[in-house]
N, C-alpha and C. Protein backbone atom coordinates (compact mmCIF):
# COMPACT_ATOMS: atom_id res chain seq x y z
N UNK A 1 45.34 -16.20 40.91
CA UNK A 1 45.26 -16.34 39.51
C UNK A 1 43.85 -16.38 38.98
N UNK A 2 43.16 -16.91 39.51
CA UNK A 2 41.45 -16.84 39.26
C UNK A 2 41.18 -15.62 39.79
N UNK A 3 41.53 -13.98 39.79
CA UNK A 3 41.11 -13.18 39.83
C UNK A 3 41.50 -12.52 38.25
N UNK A 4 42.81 -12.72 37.94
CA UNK A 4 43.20 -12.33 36.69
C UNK A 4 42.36 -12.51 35.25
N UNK A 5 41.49 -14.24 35.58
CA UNK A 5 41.04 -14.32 34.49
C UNK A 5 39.73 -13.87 34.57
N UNK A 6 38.87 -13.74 35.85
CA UNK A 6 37.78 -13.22 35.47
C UNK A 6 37.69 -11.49 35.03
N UNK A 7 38.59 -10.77 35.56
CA UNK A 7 38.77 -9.86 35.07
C UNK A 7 38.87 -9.51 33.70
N UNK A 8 39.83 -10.22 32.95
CA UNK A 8 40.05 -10.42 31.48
C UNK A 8 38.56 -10.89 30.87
N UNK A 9 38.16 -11.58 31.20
CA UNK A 9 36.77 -11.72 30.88
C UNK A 9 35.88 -10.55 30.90
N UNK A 10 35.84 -9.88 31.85
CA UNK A 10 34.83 -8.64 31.93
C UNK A 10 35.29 -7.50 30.87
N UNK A 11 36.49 -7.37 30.62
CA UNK A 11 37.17 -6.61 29.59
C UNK A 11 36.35 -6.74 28.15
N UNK A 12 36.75 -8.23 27.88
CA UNK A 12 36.73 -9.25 26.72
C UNK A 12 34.92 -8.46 26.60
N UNK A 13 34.38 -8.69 27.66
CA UNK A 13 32.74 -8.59 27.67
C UNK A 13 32.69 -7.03 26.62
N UNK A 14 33.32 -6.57 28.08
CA UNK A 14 33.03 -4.79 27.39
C UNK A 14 33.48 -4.23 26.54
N UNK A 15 34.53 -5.14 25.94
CA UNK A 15 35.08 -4.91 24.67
C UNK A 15 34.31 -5.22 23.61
N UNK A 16 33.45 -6.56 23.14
CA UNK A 16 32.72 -6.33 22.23
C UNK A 16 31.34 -6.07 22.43
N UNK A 17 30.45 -5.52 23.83
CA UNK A 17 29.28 -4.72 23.79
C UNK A 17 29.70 -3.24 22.86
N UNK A 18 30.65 -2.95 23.11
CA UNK A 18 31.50 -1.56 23.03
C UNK A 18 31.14 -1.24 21.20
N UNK A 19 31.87 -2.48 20.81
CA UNK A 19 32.02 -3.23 19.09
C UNK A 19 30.86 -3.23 18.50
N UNK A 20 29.52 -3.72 19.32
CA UNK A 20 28.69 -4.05 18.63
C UNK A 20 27.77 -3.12 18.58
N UNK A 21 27.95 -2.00 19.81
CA UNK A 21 27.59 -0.85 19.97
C UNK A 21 27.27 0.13 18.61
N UNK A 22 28.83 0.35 18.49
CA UNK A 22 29.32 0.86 17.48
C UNK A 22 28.92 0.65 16.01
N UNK A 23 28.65 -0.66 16.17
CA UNK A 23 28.45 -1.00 14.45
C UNK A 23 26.88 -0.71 14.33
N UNK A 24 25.98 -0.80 15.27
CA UNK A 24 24.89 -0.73 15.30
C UNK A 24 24.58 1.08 15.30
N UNK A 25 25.56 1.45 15.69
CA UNK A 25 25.30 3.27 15.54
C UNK A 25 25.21 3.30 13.99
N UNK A 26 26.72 2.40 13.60
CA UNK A 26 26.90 3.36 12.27
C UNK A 26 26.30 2.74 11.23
N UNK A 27 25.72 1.38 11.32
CA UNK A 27 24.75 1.10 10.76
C UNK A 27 23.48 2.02 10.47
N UNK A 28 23.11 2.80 11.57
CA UNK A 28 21.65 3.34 11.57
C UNK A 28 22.00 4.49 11.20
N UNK A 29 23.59 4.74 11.25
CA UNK A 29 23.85 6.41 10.44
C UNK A 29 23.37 6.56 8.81
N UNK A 30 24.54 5.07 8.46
CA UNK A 30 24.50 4.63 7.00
C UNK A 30 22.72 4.34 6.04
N UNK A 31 22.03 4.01 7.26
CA UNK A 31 20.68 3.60 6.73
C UNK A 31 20.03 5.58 6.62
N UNK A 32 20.22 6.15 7.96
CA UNK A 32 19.32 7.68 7.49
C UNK A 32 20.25 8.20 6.74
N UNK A 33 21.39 8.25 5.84
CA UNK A 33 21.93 8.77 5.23
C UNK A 33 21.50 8.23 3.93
N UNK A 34 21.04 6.87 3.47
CA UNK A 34 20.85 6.62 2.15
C UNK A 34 19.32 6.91 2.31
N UNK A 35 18.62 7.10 3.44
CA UNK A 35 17.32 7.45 3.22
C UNK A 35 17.24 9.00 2.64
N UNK A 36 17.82 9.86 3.20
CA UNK A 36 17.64 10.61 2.91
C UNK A 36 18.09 11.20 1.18
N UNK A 37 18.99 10.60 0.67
CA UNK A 37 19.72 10.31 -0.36
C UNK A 37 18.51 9.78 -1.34
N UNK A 38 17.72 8.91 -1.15
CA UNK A 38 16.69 8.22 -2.33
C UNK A 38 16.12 9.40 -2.16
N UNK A 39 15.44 9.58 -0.80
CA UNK A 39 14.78 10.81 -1.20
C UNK A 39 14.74 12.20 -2.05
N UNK A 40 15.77 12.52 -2.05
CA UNK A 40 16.59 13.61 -2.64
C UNK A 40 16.26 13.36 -4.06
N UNK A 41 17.21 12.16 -4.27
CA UNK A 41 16.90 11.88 -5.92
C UNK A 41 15.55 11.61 -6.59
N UNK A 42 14.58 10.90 -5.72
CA UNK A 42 12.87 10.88 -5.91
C UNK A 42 12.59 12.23 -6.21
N UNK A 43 12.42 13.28 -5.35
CA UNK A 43 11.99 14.56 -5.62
C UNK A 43 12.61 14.97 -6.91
N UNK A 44 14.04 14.85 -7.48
CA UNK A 44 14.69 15.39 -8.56
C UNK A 44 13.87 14.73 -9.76
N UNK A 45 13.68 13.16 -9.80
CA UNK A 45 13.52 12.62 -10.68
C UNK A 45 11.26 12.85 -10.72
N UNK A 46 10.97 13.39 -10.25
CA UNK A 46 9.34 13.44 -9.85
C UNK A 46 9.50 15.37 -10.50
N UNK A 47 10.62 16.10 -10.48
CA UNK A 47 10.20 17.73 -10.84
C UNK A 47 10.94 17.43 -12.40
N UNK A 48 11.82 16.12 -12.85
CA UNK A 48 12.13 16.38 -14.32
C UNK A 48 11.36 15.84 -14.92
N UNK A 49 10.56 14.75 -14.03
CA UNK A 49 9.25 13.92 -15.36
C UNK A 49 8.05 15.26 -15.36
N UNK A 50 7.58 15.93 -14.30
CA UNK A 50 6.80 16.85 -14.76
C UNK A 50 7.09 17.86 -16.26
N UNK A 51 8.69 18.30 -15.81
CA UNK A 51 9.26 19.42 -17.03
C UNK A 51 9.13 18.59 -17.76
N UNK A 52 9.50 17.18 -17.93
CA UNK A 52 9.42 16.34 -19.68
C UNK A 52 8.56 15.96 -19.76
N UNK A 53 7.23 16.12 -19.19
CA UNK A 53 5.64 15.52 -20.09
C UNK A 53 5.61 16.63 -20.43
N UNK A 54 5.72 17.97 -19.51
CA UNK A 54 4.95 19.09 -20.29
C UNK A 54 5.39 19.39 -21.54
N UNK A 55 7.02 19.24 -22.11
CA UNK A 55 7.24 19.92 -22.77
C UNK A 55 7.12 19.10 -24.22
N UNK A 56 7.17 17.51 -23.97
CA UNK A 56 6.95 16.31 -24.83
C UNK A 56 5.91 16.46 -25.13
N UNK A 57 4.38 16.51 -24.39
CA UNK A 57 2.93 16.69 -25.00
C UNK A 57 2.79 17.91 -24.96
N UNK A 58 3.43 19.19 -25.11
CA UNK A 58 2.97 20.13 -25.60
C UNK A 58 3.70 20.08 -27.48
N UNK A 59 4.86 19.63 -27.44
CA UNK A 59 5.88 19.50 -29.07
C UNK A 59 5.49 18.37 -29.47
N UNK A 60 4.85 17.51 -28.58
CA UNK A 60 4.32 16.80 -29.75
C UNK A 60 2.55 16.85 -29.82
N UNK A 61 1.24 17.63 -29.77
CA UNK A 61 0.71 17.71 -30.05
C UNK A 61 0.62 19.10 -31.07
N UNK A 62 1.21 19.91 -30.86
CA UNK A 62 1.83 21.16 -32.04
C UNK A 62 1.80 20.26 -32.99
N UNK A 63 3.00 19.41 -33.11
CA UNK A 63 3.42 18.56 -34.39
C UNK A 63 2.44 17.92 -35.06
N UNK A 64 1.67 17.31 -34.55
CA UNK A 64 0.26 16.16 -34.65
C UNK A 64 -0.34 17.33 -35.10
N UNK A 65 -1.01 18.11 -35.16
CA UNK A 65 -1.70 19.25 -35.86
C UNK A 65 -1.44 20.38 -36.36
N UNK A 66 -0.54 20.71 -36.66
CA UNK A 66 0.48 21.34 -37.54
C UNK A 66 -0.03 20.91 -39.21
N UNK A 67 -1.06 21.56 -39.22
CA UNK A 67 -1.79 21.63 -40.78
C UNK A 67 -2.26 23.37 -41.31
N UNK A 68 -2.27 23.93 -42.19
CA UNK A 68 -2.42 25.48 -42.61
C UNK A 68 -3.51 25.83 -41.43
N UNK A 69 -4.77 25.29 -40.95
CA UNK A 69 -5.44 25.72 -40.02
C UNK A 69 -5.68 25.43 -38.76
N UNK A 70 -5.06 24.35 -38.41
CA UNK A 70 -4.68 22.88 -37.07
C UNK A 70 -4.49 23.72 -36.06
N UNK A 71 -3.70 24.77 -35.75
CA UNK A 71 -3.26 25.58 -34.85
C UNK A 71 -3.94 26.90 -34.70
N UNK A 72 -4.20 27.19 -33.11
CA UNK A 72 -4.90 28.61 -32.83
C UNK A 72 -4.80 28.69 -31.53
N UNK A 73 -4.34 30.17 -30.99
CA UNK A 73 -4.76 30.72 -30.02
C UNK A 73 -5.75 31.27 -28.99
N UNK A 74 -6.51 30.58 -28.48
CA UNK A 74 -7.70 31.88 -28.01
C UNK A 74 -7.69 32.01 -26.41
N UNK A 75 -8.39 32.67 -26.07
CA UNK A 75 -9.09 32.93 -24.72
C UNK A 75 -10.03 32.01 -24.20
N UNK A 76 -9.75 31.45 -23.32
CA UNK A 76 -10.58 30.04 -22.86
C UNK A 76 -9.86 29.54 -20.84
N UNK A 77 -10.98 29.93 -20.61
CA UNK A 77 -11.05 29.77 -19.03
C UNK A 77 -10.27 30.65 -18.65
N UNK A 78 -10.20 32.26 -18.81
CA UNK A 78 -9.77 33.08 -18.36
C UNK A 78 -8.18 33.19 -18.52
N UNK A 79 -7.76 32.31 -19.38
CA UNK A 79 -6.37 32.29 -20.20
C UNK A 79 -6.10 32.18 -21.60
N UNK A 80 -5.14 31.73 -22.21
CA UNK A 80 -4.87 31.71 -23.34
C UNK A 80 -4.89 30.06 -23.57
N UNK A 81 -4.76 29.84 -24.36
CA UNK A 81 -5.00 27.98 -24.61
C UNK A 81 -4.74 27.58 -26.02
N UNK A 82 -3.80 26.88 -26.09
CA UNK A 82 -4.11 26.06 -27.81
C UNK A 82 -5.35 25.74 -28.18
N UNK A 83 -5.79 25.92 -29.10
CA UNK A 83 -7.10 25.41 -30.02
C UNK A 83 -6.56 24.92 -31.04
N UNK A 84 -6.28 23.01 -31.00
CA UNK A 84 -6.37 22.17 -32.27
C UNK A 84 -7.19 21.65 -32.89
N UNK A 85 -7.50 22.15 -34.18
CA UNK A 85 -8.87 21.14 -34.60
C UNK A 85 -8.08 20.50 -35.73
N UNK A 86 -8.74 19.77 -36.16
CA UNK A 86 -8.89 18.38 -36.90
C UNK A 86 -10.72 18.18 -37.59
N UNK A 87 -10.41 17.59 -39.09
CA UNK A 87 -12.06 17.83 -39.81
C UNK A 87 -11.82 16.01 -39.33
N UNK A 88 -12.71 15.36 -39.41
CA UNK A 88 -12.96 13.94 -39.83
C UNK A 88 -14.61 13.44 -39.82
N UNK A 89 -14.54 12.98 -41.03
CA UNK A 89 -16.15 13.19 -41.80
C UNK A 89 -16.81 14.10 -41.46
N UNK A 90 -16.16 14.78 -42.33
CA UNK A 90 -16.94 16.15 -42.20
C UNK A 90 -17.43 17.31 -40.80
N UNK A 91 -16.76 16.41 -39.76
CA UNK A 91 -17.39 17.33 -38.39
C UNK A 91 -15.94 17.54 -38.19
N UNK A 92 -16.13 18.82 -37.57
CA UNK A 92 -14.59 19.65 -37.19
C UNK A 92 -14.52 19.11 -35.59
N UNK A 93 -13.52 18.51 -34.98
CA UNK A 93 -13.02 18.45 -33.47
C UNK A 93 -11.96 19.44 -32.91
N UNK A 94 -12.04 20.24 -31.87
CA UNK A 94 -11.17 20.83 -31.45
C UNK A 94 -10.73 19.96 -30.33
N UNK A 95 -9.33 20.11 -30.33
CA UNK A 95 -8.62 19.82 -28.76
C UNK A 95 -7.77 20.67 -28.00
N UNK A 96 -8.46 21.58 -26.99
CA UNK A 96 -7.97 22.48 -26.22
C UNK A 96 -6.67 22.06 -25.50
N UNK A 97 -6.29 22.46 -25.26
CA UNK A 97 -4.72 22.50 -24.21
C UNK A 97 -4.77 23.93 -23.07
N UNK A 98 -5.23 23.96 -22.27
CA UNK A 98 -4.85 24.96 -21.18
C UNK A 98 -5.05 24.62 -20.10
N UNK A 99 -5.17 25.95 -19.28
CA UNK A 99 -4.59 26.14 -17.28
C UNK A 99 -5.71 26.17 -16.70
N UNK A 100 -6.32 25.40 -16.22
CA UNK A 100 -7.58 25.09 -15.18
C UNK A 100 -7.04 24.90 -13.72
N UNK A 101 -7.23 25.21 -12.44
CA UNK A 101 -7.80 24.86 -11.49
C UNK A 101 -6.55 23.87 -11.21
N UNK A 102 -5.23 24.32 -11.35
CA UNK A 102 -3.91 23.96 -11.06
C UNK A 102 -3.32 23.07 -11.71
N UNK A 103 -3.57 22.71 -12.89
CA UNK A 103 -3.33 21.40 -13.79
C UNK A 103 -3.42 21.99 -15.15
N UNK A 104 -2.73 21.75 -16.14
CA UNK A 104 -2.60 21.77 -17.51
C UNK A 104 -4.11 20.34 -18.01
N UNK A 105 -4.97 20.94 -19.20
CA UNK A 105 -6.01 19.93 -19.06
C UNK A 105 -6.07 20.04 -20.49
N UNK A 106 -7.08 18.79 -21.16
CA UNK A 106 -7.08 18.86 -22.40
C UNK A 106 -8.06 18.88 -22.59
N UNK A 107 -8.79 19.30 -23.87
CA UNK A 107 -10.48 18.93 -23.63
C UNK A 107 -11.02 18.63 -24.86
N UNK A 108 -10.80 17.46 -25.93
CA UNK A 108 -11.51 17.21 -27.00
C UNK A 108 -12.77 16.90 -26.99
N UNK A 109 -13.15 18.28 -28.13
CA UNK A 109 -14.87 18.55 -28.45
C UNK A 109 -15.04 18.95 -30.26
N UNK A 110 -16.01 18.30 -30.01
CA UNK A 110 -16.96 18.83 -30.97
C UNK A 110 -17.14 20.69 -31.43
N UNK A 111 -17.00 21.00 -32.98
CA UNK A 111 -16.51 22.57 -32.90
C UNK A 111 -18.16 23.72 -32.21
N UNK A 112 -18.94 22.64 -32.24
CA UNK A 112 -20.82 23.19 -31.49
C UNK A 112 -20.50 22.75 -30.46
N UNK A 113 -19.76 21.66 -29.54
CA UNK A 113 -20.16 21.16 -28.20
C UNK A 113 -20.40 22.54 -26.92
N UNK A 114 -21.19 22.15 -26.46
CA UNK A 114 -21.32 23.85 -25.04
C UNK A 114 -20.69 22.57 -23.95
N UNK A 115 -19.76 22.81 -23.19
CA UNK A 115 -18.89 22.11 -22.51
C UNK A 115 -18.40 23.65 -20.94
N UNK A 116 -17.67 23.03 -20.00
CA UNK A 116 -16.80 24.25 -19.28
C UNK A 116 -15.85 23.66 -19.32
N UNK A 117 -15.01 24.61 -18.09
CA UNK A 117 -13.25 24.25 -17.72
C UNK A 117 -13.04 23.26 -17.72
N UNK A 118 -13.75 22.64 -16.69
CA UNK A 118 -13.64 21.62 -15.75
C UNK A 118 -13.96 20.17 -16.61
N UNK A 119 -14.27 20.29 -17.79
CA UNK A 119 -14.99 19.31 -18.60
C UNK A 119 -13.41 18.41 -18.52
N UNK A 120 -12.36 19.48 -18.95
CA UNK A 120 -10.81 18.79 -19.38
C UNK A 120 -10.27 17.67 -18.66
N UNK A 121 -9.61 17.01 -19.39
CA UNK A 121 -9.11 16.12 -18.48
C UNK A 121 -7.76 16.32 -18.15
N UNK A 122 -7.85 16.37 -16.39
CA UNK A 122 -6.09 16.94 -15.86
C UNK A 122 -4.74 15.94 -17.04
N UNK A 123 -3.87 16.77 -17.58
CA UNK A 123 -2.64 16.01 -17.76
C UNK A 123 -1.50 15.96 -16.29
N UNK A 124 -1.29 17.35 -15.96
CA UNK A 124 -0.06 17.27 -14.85
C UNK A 124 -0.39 18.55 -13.83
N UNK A 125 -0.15 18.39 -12.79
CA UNK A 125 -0.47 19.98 -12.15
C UNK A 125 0.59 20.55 -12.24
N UNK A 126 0.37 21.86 -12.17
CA UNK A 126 1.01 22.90 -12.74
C UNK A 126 0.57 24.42 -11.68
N UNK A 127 1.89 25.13 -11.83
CA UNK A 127 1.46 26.51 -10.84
C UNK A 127 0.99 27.46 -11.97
N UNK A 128 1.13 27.73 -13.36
CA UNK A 128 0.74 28.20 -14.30
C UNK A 128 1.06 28.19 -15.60
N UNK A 129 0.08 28.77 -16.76
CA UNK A 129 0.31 27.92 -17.54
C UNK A 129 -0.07 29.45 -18.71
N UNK A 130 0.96 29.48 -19.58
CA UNK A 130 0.08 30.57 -20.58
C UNK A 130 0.86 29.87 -22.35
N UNK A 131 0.56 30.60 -23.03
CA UNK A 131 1.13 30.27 -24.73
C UNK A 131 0.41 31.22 -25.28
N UNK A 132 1.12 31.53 -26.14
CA UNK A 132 1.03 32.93 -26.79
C UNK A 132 2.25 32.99 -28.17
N UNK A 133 1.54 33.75 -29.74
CA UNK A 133 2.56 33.89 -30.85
C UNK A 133 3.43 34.70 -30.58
N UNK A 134 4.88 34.03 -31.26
CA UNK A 134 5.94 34.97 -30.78
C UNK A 134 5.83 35.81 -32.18
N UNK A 135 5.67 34.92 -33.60
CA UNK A 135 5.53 35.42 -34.96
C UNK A 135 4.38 34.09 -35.46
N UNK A 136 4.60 34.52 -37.00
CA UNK A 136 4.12 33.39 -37.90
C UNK A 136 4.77 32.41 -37.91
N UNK A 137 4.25 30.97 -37.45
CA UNK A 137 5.27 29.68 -37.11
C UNK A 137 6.21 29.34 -36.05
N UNK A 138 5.36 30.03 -35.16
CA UNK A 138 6.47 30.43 -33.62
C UNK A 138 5.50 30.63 -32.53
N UNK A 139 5.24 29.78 -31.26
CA UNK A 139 4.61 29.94 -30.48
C UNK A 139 5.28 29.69 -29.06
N UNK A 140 5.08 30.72 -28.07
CA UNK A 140 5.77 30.18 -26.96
C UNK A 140 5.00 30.01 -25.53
N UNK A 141 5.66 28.75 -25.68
CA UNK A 141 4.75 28.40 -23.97
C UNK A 141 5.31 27.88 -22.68
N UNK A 142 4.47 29.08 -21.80
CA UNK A 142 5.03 29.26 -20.77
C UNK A 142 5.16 28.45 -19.44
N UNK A 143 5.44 28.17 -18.21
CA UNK A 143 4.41 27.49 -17.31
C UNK A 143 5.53 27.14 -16.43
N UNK A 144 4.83 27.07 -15.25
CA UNK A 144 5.67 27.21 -13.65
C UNK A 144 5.09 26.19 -13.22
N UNK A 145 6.10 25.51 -13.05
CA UNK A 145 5.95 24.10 -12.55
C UNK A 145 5.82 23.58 -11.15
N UNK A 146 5.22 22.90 -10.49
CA UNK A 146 4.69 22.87 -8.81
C UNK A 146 5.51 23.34 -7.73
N UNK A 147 7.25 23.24 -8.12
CA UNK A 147 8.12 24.09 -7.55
C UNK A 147 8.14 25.75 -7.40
N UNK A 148 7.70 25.91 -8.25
CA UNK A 148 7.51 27.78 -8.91
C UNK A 148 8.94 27.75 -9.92
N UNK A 149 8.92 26.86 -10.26
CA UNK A 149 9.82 27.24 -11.57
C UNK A 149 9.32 27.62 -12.90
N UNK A 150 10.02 28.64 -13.13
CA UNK A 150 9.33 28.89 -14.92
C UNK A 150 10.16 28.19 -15.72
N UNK A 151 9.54 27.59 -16.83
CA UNK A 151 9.71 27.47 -17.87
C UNK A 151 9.43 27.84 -19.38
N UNK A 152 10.11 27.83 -20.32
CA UNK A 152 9.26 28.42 -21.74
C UNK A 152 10.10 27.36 -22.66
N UNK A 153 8.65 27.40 -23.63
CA UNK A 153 9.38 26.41 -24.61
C UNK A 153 8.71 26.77 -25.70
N UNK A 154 9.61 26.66 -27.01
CA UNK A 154 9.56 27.52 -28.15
C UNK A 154 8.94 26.17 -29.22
N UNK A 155 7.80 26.43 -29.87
CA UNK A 155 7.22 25.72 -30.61
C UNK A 155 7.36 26.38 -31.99
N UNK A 156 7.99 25.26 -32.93
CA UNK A 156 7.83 25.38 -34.51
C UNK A 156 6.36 24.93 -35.03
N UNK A 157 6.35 25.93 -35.88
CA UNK A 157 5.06 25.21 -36.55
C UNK A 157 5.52 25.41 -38.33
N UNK A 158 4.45 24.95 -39.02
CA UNK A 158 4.96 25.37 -40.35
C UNK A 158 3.81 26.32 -41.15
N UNK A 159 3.09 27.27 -40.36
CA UNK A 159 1.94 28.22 -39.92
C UNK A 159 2.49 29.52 -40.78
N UNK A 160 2.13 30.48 -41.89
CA UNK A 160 3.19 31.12 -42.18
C UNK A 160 2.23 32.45 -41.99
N UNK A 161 0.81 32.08 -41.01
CA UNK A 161 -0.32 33.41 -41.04
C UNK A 161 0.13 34.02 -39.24
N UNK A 162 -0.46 34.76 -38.81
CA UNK A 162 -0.53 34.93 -37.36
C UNK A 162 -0.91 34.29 -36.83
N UNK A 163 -0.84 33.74 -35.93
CA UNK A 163 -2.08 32.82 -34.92
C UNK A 163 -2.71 33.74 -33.96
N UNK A 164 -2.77 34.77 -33.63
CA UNK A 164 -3.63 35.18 -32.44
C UNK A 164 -4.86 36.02 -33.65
């Protein structure tokens, strides 16, 4: 009879190494499965805040200078770029918006300042970046976002001349 029970014992043993085995697998399944899971959603939620700054500080600095002369197109660092100016006492300020050196940048100056590209200060990086009139009161801007996604987004103005 004292063979029966140590036996049952060794069972009993290997029965819950077996148990605890197990829970400890699917524990470490459940843990790389929600890892990988935050991750997933981090990257989603890190490529929609890029698309919503760009497209928030590009509609809302349009808006903010959206006056008969506030808005302009030009050629600046080998692209196209918003040119906003603004008078205040009497000295005119422009504030550029364009595509530098992988980043969307801004660069408020003085309408005499001699400044370069690089003066801007990065807003977001970016794979490219253009804007250009579609008509009078209509500007569209373009830009591929660190994924290589394009985007375009259609700016109202209340501009009723050409802008380029």
């Amino acid at each position: 009879m004292l063979r029966l029970h140590t036996q049952t014992r060794k069972i009993d043993t290997v029965f819950i190494v077996c148990l605890f085995m197990l829970f400890a697998m699917t524990s470490c399944i459940l843990i790389l499965i929600g890892a990988k899971q935050y991750h997933t959603t981090a990257d989603a939620m890190n490529h929609n805040y890029e698309v919503r700054t760009v497209s928030s500080y590009l509609t809302e600095k349009v808006h903010q200078y959206d006056t008969s002369t506030g808005i302009a197109i030009t050629d600046f660092a080998g692209g196209h770029a918003l040119a906003l100016s603004d008078t205040a006492e009497e000295q005119t300020y422009i504030t550029y918006i364009y595509y530098y050196d992988g980043a969307l940048r801004e660069l408020f100056v003085g309408e005499e300042a001699v400044f370069t590209p690089e003066s801007g200060q990065s807003i977001i990086p970016l794979d490219s970046f253009d804007v250009e009139p579609v008509h009078a009161g209509l500007i569209r801007a373009t830009y591929t976002d660190t994924e290589g996604i394009s985007h375009t987004l259609y700016l109202g103005t209340h501009e009723k001349e050409d802008l380029s």
